[in-house]
N, C-alpha and C. Protein backbone atom coordinates (compact mmCIF):
# COMPACT_ATOMS: atom_id res chain seq x y z
N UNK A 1 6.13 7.53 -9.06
CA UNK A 1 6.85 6.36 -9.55
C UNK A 1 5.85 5.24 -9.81
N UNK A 2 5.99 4.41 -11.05
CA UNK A 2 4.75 3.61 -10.98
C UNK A 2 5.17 2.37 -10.41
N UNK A 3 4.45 1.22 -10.58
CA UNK A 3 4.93 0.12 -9.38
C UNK A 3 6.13 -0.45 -9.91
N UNK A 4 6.44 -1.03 -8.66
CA UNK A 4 7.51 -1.91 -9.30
C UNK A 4 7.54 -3.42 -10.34
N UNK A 5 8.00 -3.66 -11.12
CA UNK A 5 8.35 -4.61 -11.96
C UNK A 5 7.97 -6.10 -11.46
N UNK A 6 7.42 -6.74 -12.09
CA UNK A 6 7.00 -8.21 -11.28
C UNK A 6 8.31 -8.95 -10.52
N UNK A 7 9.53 -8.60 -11.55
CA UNK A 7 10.53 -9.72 -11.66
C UNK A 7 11.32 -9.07 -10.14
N UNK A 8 11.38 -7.62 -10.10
CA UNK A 8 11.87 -6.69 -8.99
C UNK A 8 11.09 -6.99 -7.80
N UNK A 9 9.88 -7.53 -8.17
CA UNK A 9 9.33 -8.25 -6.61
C UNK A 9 9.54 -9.30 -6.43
N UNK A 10 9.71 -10.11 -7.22
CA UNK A 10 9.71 -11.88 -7.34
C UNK A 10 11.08 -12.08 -6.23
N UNK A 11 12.25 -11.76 -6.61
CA UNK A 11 13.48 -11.81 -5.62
C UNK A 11 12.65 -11.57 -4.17
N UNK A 12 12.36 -10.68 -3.88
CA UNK A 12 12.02 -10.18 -1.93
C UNK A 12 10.89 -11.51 -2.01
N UNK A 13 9.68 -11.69 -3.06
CA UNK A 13 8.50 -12.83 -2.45
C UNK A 13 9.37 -14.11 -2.17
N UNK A 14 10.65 -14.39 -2.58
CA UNK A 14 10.98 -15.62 -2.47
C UNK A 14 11.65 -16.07 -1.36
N UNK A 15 11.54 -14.80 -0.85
CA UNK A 15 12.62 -15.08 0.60
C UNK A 15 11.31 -15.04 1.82
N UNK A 16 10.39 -15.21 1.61
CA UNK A 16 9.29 -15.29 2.23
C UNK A 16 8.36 -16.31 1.96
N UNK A 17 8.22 -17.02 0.97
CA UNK A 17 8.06 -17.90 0.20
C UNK A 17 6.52 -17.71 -0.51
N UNK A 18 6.41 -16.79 -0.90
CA UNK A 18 5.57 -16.00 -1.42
C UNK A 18 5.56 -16.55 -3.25
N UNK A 19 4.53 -17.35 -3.49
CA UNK A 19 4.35 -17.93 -4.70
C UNK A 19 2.81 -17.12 -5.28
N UNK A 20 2.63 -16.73 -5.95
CA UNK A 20 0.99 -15.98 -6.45
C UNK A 20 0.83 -16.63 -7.42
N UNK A 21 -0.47 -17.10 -7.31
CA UNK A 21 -1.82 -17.95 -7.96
C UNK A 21 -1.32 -17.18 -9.56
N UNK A 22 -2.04 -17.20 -10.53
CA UNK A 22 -1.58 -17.19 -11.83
C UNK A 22 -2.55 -15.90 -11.97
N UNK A 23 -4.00 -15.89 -11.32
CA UNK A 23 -4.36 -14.91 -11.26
C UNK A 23 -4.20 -13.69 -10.72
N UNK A 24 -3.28 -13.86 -9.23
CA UNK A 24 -2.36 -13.04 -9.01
C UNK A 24 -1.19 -12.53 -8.96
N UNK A 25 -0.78 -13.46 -9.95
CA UNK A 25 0.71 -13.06 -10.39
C UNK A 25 0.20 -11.96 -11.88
N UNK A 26 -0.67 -12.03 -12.50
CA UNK A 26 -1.34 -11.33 -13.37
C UNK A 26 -1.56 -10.02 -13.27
N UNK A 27 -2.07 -9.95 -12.03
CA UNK A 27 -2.52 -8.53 -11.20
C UNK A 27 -0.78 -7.66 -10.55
N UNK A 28 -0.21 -8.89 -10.63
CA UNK A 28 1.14 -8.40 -9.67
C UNK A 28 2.17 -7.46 -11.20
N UNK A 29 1.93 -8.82 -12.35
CA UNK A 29 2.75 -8.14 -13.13
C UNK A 29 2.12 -6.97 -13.92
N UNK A 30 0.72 -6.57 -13.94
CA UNK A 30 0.16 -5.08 -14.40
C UNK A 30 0.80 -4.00 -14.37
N UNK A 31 1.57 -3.14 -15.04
CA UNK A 31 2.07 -2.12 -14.89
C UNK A 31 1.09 -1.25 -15.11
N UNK A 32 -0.62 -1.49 -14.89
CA UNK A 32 -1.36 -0.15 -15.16
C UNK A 32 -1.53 0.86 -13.68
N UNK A 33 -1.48 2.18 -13.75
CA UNK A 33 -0.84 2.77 -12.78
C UNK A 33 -2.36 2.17 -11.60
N UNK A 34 -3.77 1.99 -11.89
CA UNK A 34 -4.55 1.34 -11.01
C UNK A 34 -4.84 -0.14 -11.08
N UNK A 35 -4.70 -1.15 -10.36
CA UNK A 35 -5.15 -2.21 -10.25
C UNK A 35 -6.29 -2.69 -9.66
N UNK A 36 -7.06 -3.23 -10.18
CA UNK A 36 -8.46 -3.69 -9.38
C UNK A 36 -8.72 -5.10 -9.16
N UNK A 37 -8.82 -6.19 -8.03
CA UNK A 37 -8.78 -7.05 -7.85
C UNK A 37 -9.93 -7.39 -7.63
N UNK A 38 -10.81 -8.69 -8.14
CA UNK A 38 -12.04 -8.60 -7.40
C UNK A 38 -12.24 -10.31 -7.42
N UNK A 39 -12.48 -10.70 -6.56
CA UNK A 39 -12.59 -12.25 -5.99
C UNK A 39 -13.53 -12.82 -4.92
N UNK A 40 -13.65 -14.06 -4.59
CA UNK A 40 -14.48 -14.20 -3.20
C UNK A 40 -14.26 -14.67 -2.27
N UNK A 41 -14.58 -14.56 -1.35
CA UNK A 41 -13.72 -15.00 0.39
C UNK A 41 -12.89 -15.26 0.56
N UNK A 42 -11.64 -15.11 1.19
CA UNK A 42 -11.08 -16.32 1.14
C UNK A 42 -10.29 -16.11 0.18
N UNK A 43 -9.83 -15.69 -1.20
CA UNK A 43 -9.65 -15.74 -2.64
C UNK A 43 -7.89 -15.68 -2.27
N UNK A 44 -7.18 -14.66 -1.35
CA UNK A 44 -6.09 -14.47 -1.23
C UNK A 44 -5.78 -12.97 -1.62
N UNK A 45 -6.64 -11.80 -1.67
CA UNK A 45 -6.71 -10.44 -1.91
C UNK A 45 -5.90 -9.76 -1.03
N UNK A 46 -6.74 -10.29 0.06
CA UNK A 46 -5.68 -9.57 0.96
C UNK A 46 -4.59 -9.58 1.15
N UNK A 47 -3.56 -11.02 0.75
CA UNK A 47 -2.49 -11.06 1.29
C UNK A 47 -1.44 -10.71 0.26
N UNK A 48 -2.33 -10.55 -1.15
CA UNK A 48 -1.56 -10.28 -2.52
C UNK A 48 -1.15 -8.72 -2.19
N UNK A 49 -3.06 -8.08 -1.72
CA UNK A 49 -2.34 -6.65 -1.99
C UNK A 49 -0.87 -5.85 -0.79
N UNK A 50 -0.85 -6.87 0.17
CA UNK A 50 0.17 -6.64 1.31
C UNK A 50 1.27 -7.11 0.75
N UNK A 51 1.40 -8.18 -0.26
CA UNK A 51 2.83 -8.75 -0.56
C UNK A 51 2.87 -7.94 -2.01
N UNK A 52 2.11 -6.86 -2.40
CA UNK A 52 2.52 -5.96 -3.36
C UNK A 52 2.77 -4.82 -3.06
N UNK A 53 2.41 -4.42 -1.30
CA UNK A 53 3.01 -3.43 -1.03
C UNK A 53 4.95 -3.67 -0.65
N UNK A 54 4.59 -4.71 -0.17
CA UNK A 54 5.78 -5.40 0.80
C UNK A 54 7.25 -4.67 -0.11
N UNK A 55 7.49 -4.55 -1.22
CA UNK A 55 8.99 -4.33 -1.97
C UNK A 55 8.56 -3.06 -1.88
N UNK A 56 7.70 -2.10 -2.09
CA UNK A 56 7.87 -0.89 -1.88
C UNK A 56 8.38 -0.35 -1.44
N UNK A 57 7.94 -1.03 0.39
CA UNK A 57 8.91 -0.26 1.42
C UNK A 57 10.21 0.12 1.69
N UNK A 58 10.82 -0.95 1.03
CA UNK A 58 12.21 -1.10 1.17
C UNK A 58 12.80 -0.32 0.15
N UNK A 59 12.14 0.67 -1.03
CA UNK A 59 12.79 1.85 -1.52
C UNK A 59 13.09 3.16 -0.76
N UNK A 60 14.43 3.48 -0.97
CA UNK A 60 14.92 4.75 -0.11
C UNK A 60 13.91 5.43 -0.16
N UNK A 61 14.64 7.06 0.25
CA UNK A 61 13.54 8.32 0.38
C UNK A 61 13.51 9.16 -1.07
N UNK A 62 12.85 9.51 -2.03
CA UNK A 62 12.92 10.01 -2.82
C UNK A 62 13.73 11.93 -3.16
N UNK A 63 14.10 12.41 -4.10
CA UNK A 63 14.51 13.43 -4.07
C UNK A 63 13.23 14.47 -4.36
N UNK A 64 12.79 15.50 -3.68
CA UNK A 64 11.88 15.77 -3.91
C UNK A 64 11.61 17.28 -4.23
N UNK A 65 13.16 18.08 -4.24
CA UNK A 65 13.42 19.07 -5.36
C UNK A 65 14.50 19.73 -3.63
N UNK A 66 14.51 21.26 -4.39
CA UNK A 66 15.66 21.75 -3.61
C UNK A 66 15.26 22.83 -3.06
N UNK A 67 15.81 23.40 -2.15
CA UNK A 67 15.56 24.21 -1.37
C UNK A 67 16.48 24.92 -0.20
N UNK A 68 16.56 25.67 -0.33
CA UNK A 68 17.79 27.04 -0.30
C UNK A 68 18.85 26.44 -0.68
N UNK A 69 19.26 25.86 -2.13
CA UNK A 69 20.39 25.53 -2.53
C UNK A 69 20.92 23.81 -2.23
N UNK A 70 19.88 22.94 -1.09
CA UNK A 70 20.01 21.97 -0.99
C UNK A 70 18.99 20.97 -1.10
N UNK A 71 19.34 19.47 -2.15
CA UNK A 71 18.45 18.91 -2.17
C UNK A 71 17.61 18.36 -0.96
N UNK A 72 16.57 18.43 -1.08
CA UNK A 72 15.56 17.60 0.11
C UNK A 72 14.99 16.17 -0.54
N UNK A 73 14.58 15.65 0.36
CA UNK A 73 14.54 13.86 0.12
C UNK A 73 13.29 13.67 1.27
N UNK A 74 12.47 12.92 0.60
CA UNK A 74 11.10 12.83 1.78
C UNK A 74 11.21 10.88 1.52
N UNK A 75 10.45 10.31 2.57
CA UNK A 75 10.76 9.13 3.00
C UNK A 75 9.17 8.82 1.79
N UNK A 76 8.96 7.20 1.69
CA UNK A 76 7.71 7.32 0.97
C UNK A 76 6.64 6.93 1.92
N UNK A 77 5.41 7.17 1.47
CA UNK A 77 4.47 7.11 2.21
C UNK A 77 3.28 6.45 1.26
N UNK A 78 2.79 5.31 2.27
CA UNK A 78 1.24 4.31 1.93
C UNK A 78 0.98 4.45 2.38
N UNK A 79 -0.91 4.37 1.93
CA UNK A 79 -1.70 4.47 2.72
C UNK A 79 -2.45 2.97 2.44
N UNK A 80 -3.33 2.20 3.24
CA UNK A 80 -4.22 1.46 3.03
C UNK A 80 -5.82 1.93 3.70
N UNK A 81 -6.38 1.96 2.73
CA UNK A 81 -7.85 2.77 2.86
C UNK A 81 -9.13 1.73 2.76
N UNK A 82 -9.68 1.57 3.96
CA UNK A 82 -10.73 0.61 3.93
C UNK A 82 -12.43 1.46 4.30
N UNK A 83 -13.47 1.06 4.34
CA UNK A 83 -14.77 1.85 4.57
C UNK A 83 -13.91 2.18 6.13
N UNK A 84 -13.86 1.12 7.26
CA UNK A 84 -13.21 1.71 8.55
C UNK A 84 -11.97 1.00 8.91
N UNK A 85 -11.63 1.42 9.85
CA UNK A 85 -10.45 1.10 10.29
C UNK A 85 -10.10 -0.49 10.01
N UNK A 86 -11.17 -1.09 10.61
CA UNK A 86 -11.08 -2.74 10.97
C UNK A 86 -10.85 -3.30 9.72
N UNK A 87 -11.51 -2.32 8.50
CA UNK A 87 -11.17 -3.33 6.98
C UNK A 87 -9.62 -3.36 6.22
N UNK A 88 -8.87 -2.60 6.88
CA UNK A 88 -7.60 -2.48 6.65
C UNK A 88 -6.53 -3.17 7.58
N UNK A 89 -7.36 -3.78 8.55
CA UNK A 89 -6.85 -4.87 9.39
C UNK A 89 -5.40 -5.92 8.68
N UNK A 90 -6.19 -7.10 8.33
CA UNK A 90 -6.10 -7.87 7.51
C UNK A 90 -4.70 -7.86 6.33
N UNK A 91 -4.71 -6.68 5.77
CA UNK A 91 -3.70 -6.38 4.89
C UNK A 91 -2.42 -5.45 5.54
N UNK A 92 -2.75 -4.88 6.66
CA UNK A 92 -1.60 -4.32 7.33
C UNK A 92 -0.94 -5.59 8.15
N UNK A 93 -1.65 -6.74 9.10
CA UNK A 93 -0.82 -7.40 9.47
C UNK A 93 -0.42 -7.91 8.61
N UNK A 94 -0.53 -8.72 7.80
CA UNK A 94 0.00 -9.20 6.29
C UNK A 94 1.40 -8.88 5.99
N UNK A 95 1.16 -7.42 6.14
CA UNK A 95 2.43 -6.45 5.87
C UNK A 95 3.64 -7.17 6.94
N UNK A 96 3.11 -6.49 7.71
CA UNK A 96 3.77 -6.25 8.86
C UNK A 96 4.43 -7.94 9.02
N UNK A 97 3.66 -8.52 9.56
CA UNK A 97 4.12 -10.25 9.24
C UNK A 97 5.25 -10.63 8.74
N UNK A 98 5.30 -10.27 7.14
CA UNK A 98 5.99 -10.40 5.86
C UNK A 98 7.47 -9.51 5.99
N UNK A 99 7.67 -8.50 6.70
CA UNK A 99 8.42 -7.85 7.16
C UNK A 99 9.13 -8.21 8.07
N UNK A 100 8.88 -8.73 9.03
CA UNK A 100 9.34 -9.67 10.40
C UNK A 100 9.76 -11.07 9.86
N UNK A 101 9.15 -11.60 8.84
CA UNK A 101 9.87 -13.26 7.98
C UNK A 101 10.80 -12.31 7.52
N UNK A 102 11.20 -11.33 6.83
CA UNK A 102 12.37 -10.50 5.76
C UNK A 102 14.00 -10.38 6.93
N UNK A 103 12.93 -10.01 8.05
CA UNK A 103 14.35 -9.61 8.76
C UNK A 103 14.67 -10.82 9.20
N UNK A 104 13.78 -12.37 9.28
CA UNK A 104 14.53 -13.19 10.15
C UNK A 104 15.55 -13.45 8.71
N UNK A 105 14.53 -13.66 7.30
CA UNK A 105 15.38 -14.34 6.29
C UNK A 105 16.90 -13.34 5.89
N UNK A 106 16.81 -12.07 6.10
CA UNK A 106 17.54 -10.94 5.83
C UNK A 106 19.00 -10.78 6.81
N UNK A 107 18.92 -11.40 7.69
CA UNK A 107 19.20 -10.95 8.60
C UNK A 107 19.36 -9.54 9.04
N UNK A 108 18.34 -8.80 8.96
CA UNK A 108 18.98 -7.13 9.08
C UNK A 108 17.45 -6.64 9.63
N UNK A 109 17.45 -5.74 10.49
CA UNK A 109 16.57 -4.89 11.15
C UNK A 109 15.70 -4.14 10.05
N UNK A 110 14.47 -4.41 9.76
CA UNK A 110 13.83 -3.39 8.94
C UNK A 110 12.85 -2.91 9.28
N UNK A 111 12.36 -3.42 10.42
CA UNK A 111 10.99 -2.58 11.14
C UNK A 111 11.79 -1.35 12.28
N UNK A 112 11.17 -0.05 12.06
CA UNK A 112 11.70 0.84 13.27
C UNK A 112 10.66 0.74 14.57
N UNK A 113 9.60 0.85 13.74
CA UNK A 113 8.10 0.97 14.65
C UNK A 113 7.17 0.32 14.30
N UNK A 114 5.98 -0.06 15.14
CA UNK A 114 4.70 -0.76 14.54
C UNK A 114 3.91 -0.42 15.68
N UNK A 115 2.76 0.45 15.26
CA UNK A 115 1.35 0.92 15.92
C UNK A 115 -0.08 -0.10 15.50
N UNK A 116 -0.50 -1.15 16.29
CA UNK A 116 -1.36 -2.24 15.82
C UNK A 116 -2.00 -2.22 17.07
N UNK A 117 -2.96 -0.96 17.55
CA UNK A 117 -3.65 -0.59 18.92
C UNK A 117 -5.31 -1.98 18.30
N UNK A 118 -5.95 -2.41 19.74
CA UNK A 118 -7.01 -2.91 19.38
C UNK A 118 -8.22 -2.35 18.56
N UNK A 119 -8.15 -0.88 18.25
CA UNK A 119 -9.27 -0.34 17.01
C UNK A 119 -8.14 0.98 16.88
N UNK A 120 -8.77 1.83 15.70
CA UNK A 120 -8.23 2.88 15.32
C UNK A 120 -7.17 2.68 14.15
N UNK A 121 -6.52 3.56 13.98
CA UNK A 121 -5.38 3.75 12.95
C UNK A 121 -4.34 2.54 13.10
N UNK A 122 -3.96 1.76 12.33
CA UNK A 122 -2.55 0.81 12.53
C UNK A 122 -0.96 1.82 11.15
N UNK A 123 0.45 1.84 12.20
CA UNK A 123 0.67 2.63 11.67
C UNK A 123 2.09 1.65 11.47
N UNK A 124 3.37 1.48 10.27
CA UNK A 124 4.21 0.68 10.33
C UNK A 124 5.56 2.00 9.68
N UNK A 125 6.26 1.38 10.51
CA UNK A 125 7.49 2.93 9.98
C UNK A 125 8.77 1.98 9.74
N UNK A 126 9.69 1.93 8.54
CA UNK A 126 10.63 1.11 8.14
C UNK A 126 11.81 1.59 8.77
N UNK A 127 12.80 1.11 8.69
CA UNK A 127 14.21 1.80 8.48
C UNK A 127 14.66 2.78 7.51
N UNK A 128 14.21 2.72 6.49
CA UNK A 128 14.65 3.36 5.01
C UNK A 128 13.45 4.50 5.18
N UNK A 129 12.59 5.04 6.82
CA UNK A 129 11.68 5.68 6.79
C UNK A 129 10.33 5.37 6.26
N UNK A 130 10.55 4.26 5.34
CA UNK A 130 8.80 4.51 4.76
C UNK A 130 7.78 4.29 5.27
N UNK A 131 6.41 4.96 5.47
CA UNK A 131 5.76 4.70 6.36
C UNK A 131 4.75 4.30 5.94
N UNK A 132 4.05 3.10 6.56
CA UNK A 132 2.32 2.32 5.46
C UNK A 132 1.36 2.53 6.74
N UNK A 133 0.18 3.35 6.43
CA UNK A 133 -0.51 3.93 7.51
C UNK A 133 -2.05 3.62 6.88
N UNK A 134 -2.87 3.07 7.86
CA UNK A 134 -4.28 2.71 7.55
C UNK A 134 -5.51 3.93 7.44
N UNK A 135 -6.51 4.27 7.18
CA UNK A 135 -6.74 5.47 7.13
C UNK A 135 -8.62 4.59 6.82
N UNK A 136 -8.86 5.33 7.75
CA UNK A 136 -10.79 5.13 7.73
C UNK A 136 -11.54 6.08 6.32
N UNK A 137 -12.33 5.39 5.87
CA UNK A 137 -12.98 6.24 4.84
C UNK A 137 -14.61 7.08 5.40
N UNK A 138 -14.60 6.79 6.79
CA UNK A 138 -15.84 7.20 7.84
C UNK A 138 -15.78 8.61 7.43
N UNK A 139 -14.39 9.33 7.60
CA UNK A 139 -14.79 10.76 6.98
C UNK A 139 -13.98 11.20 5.85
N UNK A 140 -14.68 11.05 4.84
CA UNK A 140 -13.47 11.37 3.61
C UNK A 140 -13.00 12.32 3.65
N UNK A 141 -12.97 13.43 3.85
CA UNK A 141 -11.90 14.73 3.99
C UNK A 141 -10.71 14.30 4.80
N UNK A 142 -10.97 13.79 5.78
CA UNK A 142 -9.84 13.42 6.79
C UNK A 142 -9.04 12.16 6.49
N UNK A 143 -9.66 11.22 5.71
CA UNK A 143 -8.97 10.47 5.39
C UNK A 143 -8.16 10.37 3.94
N UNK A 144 -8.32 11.23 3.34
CA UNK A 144 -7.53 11.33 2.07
C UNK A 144 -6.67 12.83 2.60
N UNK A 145 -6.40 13.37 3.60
CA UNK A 145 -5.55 14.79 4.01
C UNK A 145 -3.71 14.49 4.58
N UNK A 146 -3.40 15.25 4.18
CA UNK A 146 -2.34 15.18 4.32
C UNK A 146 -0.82 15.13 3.17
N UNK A 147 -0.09 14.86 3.52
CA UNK A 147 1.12 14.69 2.09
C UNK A 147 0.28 13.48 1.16
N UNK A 148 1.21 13.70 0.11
CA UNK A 148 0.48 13.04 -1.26
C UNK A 148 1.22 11.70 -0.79
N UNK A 149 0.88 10.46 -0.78
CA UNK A 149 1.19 8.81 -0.67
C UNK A 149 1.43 8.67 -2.13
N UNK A 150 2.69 7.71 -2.26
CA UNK A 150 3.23 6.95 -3.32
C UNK A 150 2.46 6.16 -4.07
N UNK A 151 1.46 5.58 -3.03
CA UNK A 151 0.81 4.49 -3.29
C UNK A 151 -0.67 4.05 -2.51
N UNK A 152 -1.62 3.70 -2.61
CA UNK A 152 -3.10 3.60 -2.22
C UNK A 152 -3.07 2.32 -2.11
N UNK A 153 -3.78 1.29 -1.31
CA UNK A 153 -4.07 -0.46 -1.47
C UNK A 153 -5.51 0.00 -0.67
N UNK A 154 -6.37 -0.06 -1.42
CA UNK A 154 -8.01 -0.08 -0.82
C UNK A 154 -8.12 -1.59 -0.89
N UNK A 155 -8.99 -1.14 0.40
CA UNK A 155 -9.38 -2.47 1.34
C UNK A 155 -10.83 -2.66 1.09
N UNK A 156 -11.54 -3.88 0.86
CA UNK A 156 -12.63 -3.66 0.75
C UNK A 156 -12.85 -2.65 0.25
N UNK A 157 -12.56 -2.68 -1.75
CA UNK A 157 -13.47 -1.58 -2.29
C UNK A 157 -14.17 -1.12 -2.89
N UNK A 158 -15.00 -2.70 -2.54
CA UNK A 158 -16.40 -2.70 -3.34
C UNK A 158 -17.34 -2.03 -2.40
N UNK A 159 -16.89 -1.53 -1.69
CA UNK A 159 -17.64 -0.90 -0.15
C UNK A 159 -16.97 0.73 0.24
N UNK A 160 -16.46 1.21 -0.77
CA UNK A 160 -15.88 2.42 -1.07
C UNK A 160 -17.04 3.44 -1.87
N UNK A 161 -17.10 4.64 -1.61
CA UNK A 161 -17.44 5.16 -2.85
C UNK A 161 -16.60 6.10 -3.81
N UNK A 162 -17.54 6.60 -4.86
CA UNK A 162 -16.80 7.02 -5.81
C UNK A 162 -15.98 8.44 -5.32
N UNK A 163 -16.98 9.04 -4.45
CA UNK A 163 -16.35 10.46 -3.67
C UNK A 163 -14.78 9.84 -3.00
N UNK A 164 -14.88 9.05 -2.59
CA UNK A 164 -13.26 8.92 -2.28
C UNK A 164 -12.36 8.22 -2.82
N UNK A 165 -13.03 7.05 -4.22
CA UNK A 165 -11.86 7.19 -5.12
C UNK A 165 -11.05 8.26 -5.78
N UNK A 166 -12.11 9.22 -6.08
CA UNK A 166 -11.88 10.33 -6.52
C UNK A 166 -10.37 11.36 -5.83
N UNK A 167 -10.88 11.54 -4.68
CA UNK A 167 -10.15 11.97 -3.63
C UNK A 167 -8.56 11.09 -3.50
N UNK A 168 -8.73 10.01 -3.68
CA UNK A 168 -7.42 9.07 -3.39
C UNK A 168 -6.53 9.90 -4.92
N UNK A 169 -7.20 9.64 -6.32
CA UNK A 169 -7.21 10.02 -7.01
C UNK A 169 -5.82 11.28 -7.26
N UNK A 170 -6.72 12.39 -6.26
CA UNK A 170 -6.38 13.53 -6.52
C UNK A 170 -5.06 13.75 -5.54
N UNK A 171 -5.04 12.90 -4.42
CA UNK A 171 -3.81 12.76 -3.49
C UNK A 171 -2.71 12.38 -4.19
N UNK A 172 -3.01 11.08 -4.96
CA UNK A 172 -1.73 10.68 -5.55
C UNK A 172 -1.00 11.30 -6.73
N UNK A 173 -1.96 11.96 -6.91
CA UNK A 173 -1.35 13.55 -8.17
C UNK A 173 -0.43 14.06 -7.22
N UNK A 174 -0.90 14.63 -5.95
CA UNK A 174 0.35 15.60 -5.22
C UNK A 174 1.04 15.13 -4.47
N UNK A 175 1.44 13.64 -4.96
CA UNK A 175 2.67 13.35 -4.22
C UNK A 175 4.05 14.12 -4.78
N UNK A 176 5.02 13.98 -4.09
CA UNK A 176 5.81 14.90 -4.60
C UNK A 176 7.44 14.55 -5.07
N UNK A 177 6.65 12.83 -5.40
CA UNK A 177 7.81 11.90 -5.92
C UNK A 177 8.27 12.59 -7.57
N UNK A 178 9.12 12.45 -7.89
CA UNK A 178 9.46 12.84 -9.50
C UNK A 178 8.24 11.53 -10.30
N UNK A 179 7.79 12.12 -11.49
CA UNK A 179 7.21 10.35 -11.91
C UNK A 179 5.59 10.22 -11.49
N UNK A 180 5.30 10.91 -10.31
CA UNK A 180 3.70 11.55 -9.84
C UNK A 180 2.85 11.70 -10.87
N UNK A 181 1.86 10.65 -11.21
CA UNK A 181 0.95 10.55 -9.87
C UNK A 181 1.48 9.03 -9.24
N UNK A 182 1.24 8.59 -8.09
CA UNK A 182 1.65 7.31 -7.55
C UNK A 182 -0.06 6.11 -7.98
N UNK A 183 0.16 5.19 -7.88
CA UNK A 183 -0.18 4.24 -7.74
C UNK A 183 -1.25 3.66 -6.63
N UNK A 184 -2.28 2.60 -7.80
CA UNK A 184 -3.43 2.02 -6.74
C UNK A 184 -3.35 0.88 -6.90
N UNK A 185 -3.41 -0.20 -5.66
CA UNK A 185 -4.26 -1.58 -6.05
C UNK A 185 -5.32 -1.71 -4.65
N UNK A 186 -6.24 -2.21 -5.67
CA UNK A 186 -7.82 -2.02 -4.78
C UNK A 186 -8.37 -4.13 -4.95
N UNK A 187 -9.10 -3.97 -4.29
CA UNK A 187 -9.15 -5.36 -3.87
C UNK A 187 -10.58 -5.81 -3.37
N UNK A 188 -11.88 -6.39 -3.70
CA UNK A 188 -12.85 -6.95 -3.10
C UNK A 188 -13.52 -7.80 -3.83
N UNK A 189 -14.93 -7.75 -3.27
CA UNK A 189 -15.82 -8.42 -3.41
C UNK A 189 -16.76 -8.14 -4.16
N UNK A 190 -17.75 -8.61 -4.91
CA UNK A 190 -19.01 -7.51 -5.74
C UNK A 190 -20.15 -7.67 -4.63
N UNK A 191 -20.43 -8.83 -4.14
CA UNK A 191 -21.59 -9.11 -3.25
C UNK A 191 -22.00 -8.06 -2.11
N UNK A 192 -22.99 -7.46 -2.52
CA UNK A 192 -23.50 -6.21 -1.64
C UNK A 192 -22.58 -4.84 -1.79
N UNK A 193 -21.76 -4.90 -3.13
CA UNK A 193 -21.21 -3.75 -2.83
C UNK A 193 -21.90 -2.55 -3.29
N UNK A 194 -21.38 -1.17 -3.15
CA UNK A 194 -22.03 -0.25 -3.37
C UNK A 194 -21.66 0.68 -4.76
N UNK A 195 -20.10 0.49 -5.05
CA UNK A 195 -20.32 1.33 -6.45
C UNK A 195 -19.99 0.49 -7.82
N UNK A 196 -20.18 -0.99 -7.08
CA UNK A 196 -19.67 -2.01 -8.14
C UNK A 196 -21.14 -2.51 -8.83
């Protein structure tokens, strides 16, 4: 499925009070299936690419074909992919944050779970199932494994290499949404990076 519609996010940013700079309302309204953000310190990257995951979540579970005669439905799944754990920090609380303002403004329960240990994996699981899970790029096999994700938000990824864009790449081909391949927005810095 490719992203959602600027105007389809604009409603949820407003109940959070979520206004984006002109340059990131630019990036927000891109319907190209990858987005690349690149700015300096400080710029507001991080909190764009968390308040562009933020409406995602709140889409049901997709239909994802049938099997012995009955449809099956899988919940969706993000990933946020930084060089390590700690660079995906930043944009998962973001998330998570923005989710907790929804339910006070919402009034309605939308967090089930939230895993935010002092290092390692941070993991956030919705009501509607969807799950946004951080993932180290320390070992690329392991961090691009598993079911195909809807959607990618690289963290710091001017500090990525090309072996695991590639890889993100090839994940979001086998997601197993109708509408596949899913969707990237990537986000950094050029200063000292490595494939920029």
């Amino acid at each position: 499925m490719p992203r959602l519609s600027l105007a389809d996010k604009q409603g949820l940013w407003a109940k959070v009070g979520y206004t984006p700079s002109p340059e990131q309302e630019a990036a927000h309204a891109s319907q190209s299936q990858h987005t690349l953000i690149i700015g300096g310190e400080g710029g507001g990257k991080s909190f764009a690419g968390a308040l562009e995951a933020t409406p995602h979540g709140l889409l049901l579970p997709f239909k994802a074909g049938m099997r012995r005669g009955r449809e099956i439905y899988r919940p969706r799944l993000y990933w946020f992919v930084g060089p390590e754990f700690d660079d995906c920090r930043p944009e998962f609380r973001f998330l998570w944050e923005t989710y907790q303002e929804l339910e006070e403004a919402l009034g309605q329960k939308l967090i089930k779970s939230v895993s935010f240990p002092d290092e390692g994996s941070c993991k956030l699981e919705l009501v509607t199932g969807t799950v946004f899970e951080t993932r180290s790029a320390e070992n690329p096999a392991k961090c691009m494994s598993g079911r195909g994700p809807q959607g990618i938000i690289y963290c710091e990824a001017g500090r990525l290499t090309r072996e695991l864009w590639d890889r993100g790449l090839s994940r979001l081909a086998r997601s197993e949404e109708p509408g596949a391949p899913g969707w990237s927005w990537a986000s950094g810095i050029i200063q000292d990076s490595l494939p920029w």
